[in-house]
C-alpha atoms as a PDB file:
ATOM      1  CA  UNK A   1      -3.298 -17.903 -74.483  1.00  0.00           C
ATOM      2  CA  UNK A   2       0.120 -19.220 -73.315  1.00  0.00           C
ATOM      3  CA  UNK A   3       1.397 -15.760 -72.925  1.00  0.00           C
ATOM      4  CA  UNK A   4      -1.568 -14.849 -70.498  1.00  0.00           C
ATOM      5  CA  UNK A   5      -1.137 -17.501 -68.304  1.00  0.00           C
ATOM      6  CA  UNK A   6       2.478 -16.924 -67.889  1.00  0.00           C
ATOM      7  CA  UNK A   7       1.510 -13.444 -66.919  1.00  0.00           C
ATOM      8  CA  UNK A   8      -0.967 -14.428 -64.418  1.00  0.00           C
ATOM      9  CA  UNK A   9       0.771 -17.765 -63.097  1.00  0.00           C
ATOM     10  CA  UNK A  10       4.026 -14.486 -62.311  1.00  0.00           C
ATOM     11  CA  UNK A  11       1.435 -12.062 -60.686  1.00  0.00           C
ATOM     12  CA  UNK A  12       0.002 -14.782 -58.561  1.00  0.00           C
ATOM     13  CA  UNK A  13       3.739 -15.581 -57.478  1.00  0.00           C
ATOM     14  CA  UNK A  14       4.327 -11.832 -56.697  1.00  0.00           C
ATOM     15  CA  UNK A  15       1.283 -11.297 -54.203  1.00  0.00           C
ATOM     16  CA  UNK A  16       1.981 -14.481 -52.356  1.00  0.00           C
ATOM     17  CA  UNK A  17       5.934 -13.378 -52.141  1.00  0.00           C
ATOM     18  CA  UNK A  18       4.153  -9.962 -51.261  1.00  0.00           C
ATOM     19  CA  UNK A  19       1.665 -11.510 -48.364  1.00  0.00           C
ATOM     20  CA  UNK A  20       4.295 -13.667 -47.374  1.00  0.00           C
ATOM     21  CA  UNK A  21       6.673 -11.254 -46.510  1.00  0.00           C
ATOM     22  CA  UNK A  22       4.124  -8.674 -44.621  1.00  0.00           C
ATOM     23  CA  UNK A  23       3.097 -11.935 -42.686  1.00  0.00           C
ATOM     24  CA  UNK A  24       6.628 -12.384 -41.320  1.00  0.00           C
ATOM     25  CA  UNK A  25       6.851  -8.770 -40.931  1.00  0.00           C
ATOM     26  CA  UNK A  26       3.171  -9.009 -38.701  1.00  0.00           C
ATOM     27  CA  UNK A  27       4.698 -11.891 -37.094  1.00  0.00           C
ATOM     28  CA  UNK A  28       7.708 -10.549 -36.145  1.00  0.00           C
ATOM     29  CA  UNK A  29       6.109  -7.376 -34.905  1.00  0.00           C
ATOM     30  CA  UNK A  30       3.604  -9.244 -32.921  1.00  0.00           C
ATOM     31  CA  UNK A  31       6.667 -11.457 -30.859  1.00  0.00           C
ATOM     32  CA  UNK A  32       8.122  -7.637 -30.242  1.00  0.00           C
ATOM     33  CA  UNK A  33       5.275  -6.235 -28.578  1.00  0.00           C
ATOM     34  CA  UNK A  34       4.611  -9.632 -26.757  1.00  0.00           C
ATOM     35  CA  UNK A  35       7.955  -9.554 -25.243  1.00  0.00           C
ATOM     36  CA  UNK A  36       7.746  -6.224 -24.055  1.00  0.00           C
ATOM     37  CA  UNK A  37       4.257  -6.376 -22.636  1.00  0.00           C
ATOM     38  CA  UNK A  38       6.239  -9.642 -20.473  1.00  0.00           C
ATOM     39  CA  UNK A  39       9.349  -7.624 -19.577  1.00  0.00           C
ATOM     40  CA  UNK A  40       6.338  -4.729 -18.433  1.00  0.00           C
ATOM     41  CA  UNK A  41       4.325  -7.191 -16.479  1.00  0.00           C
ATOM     42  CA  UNK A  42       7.614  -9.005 -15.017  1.00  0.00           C
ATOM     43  CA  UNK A  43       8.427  -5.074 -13.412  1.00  0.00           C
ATOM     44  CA  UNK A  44       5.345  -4.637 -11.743  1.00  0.00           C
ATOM     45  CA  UNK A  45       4.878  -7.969 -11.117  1.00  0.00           C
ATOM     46  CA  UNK A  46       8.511  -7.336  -8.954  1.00  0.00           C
ATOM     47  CA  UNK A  47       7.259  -3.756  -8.080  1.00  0.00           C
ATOM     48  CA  UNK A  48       4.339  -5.089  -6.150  1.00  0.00           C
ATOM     49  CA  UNK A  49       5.825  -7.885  -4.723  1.00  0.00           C
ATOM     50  CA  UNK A  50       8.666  -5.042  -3.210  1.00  0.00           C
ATOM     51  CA  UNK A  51       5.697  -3.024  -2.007  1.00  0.00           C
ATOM     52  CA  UNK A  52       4.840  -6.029  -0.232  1.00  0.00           C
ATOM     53  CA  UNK A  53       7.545  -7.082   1.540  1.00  0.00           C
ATOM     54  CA  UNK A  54       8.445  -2.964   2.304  1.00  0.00           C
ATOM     55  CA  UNK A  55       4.927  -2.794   4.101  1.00  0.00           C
ATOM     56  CA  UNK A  56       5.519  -5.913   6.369  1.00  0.00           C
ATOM     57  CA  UNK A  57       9.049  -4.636   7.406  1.00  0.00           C
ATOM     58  CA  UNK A  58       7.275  -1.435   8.362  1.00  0.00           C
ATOM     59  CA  UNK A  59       5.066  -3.164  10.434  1.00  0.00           C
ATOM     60  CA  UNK A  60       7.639  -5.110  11.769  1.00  0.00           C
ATOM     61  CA  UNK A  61       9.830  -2.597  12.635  1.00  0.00           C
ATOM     62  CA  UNK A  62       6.615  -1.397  14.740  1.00  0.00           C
ATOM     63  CA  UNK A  63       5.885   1.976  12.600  1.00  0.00           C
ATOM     64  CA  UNK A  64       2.487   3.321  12.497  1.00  0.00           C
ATOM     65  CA  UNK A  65       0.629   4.783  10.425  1.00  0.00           C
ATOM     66  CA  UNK A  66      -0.640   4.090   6.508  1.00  0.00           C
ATOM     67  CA  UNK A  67       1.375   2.536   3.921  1.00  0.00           C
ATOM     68  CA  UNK A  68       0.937   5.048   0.633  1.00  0.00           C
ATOM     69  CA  UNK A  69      -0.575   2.839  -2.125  1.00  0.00           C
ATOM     70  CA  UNK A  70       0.059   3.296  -5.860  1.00  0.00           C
ATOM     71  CA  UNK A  71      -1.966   6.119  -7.568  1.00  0.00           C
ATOM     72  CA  UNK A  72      -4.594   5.232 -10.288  1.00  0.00           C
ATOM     73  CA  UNK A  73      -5.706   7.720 -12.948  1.00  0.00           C
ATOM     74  CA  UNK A  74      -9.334   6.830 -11.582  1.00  0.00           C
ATOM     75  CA  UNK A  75      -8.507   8.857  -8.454  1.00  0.00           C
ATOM     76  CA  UNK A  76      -7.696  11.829 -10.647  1.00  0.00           C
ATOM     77  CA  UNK A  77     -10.417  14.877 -10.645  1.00  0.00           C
ATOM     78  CA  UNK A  78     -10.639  18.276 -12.929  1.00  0.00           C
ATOM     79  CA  UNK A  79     -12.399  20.767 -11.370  1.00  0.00           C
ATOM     80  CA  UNK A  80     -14.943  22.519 -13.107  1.00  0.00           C
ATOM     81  CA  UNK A  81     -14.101  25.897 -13.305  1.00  0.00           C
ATOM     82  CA  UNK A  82     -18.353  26.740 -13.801  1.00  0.00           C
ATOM     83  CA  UNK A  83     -18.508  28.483  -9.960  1.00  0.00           C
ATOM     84  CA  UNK A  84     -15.829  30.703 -10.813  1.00  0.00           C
ATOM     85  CA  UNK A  85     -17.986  32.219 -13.420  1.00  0.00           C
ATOM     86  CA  UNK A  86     -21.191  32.169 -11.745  1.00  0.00           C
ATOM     87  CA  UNK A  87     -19.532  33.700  -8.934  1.00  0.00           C
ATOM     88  CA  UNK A  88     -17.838  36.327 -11.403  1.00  0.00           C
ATOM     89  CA  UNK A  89     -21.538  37.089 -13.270  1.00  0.00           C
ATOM     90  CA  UNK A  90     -23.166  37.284  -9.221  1.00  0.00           C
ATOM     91  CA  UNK A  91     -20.793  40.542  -8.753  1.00  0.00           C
ATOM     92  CA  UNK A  92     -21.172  41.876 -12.172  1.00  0.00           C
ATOM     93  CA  UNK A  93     -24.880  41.607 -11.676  1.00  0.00           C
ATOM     94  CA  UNK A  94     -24.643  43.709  -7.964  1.00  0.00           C
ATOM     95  CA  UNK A  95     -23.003  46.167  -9.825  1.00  0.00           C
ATOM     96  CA  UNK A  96     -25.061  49.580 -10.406  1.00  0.00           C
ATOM     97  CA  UNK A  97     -24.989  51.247 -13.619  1.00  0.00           C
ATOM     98  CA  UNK A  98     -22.833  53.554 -12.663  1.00  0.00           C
ATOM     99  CA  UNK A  99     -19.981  51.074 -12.474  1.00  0.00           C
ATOM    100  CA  UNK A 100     -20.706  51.304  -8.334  1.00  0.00           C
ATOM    101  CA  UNK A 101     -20.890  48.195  -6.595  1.00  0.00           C
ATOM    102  CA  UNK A 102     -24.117  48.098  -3.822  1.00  0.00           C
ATOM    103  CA  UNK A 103     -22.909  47.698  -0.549  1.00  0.00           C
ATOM    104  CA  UNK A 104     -25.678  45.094   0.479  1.00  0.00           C
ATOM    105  CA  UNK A 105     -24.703  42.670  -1.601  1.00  0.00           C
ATOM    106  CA  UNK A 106     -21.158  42.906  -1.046  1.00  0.00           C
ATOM    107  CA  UNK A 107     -22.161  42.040   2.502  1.00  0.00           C
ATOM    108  CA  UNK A 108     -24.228  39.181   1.657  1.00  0.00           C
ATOM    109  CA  UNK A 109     -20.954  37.808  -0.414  1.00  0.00           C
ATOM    110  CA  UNK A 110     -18.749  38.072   2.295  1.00  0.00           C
ATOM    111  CA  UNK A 111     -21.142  36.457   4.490  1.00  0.00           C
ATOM    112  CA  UNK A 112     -21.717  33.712   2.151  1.00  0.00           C
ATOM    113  CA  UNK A 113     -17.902  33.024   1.595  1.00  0.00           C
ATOM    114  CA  UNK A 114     -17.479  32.810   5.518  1.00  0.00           C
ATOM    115  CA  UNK A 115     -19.962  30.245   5.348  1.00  0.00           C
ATOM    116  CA  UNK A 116     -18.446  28.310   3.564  1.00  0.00           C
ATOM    117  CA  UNK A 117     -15.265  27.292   5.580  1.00  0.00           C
ATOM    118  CA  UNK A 118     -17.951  26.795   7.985  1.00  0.00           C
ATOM    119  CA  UNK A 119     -19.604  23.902   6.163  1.00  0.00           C
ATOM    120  CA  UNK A 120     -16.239  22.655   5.273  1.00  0.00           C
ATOM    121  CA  UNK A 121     -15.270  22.378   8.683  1.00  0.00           C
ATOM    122  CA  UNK A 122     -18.842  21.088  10.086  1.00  0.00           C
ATOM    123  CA  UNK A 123     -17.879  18.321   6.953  1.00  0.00           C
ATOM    124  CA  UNK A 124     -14.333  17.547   8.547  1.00  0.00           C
ATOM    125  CA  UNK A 125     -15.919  17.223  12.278  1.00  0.00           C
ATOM    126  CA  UNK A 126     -18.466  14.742  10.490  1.00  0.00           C
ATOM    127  CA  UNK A 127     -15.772  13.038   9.169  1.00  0.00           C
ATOM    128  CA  UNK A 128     -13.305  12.760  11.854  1.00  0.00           C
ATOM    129  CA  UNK A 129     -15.676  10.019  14.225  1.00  0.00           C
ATOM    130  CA  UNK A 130     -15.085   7.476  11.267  1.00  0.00           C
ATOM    131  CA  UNK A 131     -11.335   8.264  10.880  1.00  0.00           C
ATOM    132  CA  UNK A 132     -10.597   7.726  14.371  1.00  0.00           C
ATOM    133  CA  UNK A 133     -12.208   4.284  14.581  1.00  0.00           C
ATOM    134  CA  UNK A 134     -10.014   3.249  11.685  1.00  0.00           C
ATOM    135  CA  UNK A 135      -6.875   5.044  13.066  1.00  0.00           C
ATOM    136  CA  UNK A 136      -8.255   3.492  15.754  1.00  0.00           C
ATOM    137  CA  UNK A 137      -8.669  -0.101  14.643  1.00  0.00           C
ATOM    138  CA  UNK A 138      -5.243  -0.049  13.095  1.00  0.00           C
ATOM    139  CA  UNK A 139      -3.636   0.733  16.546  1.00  0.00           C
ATOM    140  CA  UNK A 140      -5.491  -2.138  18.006  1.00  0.00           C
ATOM    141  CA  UNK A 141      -3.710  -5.069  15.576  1.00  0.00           C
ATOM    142  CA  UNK A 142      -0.930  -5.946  17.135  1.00  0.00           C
ATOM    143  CA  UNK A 143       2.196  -5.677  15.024  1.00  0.00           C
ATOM    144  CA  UNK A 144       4.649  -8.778  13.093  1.00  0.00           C
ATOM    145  CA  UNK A 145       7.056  -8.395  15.867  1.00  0.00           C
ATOM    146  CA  UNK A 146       4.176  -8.933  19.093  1.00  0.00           C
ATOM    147  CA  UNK A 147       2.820 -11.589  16.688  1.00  0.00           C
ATOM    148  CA  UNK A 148       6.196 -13.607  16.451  1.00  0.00           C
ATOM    149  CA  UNK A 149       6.966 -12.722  20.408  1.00  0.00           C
ATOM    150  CA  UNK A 150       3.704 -14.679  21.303  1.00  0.00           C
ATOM    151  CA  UNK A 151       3.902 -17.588  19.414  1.00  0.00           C
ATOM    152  CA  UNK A 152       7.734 -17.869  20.635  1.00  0.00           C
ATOM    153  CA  UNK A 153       6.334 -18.130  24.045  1.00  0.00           C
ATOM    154  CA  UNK A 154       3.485 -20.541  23.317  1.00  0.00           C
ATOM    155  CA  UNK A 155       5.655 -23.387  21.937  1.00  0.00           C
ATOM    156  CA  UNK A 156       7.780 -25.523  23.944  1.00  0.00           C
ATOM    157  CA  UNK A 157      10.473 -26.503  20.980  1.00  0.00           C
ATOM    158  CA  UNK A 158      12.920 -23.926  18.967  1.00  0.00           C
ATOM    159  CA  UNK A 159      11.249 -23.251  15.830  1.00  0.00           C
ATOM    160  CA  UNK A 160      12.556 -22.080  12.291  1.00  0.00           C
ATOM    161  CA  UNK A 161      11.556 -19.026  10.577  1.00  0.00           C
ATOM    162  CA  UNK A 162       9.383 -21.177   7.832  1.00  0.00           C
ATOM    163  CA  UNK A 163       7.809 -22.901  10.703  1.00  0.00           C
ATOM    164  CA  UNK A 164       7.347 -19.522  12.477  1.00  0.00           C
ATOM    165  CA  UNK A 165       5.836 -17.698   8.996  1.00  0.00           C
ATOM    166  CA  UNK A 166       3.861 -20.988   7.930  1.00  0.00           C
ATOM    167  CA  UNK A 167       1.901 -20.945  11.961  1.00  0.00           C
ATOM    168  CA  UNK A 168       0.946 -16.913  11.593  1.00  0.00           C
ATOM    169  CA  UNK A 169       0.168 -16.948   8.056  1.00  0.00           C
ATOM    170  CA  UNK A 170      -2.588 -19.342   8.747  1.00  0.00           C
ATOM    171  CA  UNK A 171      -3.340 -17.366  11.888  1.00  0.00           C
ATOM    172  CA  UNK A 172      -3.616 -14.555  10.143  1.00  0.00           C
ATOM    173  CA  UNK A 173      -4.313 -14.934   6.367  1.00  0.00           C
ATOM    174  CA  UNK A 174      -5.270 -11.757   6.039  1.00  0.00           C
ATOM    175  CA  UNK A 175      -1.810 -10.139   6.820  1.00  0.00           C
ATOM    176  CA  UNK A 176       0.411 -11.737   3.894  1.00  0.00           C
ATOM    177  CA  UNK A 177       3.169 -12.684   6.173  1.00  0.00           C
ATOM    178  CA  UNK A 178       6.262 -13.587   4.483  1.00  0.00           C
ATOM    179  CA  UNK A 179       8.667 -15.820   5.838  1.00  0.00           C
ATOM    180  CA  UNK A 180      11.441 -13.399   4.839  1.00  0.00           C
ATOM    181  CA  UNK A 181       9.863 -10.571   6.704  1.00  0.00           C
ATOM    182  CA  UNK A 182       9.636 -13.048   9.645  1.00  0.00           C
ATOM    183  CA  UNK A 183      13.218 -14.040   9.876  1.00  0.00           C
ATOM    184  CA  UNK A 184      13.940 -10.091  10.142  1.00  0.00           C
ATOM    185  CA  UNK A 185      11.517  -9.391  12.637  1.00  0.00           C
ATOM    186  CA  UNK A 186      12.993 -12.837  14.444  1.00  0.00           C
ATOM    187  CA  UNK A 187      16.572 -11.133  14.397  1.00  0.00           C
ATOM    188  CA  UNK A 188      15.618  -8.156  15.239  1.00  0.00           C
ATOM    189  CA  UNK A 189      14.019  -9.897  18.320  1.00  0.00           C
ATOM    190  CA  UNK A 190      17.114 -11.465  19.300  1.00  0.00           C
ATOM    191  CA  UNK A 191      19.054  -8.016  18.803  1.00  0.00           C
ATOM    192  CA  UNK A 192      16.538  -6.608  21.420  1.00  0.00           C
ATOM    193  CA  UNK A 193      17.219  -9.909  23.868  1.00  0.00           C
ATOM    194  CA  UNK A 194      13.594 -10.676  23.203  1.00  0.00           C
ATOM    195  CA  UNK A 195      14.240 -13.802  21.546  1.00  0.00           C
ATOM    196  CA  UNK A 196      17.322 -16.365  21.449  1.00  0.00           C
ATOM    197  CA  UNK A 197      18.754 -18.059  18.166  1.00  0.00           C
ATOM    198  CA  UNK A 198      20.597 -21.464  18.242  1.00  0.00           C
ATOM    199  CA  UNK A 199      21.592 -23.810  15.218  1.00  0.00           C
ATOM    200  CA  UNK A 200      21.724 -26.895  14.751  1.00  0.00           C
ATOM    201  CA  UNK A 201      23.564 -27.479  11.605  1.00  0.00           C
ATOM    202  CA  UNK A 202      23.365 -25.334   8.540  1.00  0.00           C
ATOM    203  CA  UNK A 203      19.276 -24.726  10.199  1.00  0.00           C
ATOM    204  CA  UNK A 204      18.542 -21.797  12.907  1.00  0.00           C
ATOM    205  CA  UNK A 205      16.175 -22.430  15.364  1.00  0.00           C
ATOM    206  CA  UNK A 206      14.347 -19.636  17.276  1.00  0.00           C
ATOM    207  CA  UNK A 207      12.740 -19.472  20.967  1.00  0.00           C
ATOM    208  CA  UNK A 208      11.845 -17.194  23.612  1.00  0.00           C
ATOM    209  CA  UNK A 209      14.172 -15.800  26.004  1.00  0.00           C
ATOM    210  CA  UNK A 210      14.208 -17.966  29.131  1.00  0.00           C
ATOM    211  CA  UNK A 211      13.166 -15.670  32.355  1.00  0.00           C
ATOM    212  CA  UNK A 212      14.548 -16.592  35.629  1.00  0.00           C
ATOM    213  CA  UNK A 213      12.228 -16.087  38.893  1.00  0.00           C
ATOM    214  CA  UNK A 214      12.875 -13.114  40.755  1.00  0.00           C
ATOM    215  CA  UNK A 215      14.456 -14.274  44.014  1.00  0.00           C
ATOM    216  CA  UNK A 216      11.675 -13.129  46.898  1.00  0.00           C
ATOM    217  CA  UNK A 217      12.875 -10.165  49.267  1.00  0.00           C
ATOM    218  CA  UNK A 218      13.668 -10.916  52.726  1.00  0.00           C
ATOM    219  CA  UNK A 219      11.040 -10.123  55.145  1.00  0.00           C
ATOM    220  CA  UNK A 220      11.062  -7.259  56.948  1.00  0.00           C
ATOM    221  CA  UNK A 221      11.855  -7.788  60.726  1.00  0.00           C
ATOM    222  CA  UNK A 222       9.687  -6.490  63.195  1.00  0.00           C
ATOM    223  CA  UNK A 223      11.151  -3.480  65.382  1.00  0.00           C
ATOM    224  CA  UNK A 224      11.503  -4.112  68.920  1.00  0.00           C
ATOM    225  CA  UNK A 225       8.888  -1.731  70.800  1.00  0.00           C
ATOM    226  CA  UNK A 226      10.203   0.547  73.391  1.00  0.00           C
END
């Protein structure tokens, strides 16, 4: 009786030495994947926000047009290759036994595939009404750089980039304006003469260019007649 429980008392010490190990190991394995699903979701995480800040500075530079957005595998179609075969059985059913194709039908399958451009145009046309009112709608919004121009003009102090960002962003909460993006546009501005930058300590202040009247033209003096 001794013997057998100094056999089972060593067995049971083996599978928990066993399980104890291949629970480290699980554990171990599990930090690994963990740290590389962060270092995965830190990259996009910087991907997007670089997407971001690329878009604005394209609207800022005043470029029009559609940003391209990332691809998803939703978007992603095989097509069936089930009309190439009916198509293919169509001819080898106009076919007479003699191996001679009829010549009616041969018409009717050339009239058929001009047809079909037709529809596919006729879809475009239907199309195109709706894409112009976005293209359309797009054009309307005015861009980062009118956006900044105007409020430059509306205020009566110098104002900072943040202040500048922080004023359109609630304006415009829709347009995820960055207050990087705005300090760019704001530069840019001044390059152009459409905006003036002074500091005031380590902090630079933006306003509007200050327009002088135009002095009025002399008026014209009246011949003498005769």
């Amino acid at each position: 009786m001794p013997h057998n429980t100094a056999n089972a008392t060593e067995l049971t010490s083996q599978y928990i030495s066993q399980v104890t190990g291949d629970l480290e190991q699980n554990v171990k394995e599990q930090e690994r994947i963990t740290a590389e699903i962060a270092a995965l979701q830190q990259q996009l995480a910087a991907l997007q926000h670089n997407h971001t800040v690329l878009v604005n500075m394209r609207q800022a530079l005043g470029v029009a047009g559609t940003a391209p957005e990332p691809t998803t595998t939703e978007s992603v179609t095989v097509p069936s290759p089930r009309k190439k075969a009916t198509a293919g059985s169509r001819r080898k059913a106009t076919a007479e036994p003699g191996g001679k194709a009829t010549a009616e039908p041969r018409g009717k399958a050339k009239k058929a595939a001009a047809d079909q451009p037709t529809a596919k145009a006729k879809g475009r046309s239907a199309k195109t009404p709706e894409a112009s009112k976005d293209v359309a709608a797009k054009k309307a919004q005015p861009t980062l750089a009118d956006l900044v121009r105007r409020h430059l003009t509306e205020q009566n102090e110098p104002r900072s980039a943040a202040e500048v960002a922080t004023a359109l962003g609630e304006a415009h909460p829709d347009r995820g304006i960055k207050t990087n993006v705005v300090r760019t546009t704001l530069e840019n501005l001044v390059a152009r003469s459409q905006a003036q930058r002074s500091k005031q300590g380590t902090s630079v202040f933006y306003t509007a260019p200050h327009t002088t009247e135009p002095e009025a033209a002399p008026e014209a003096r009246p011949e003498a007649a005769g």
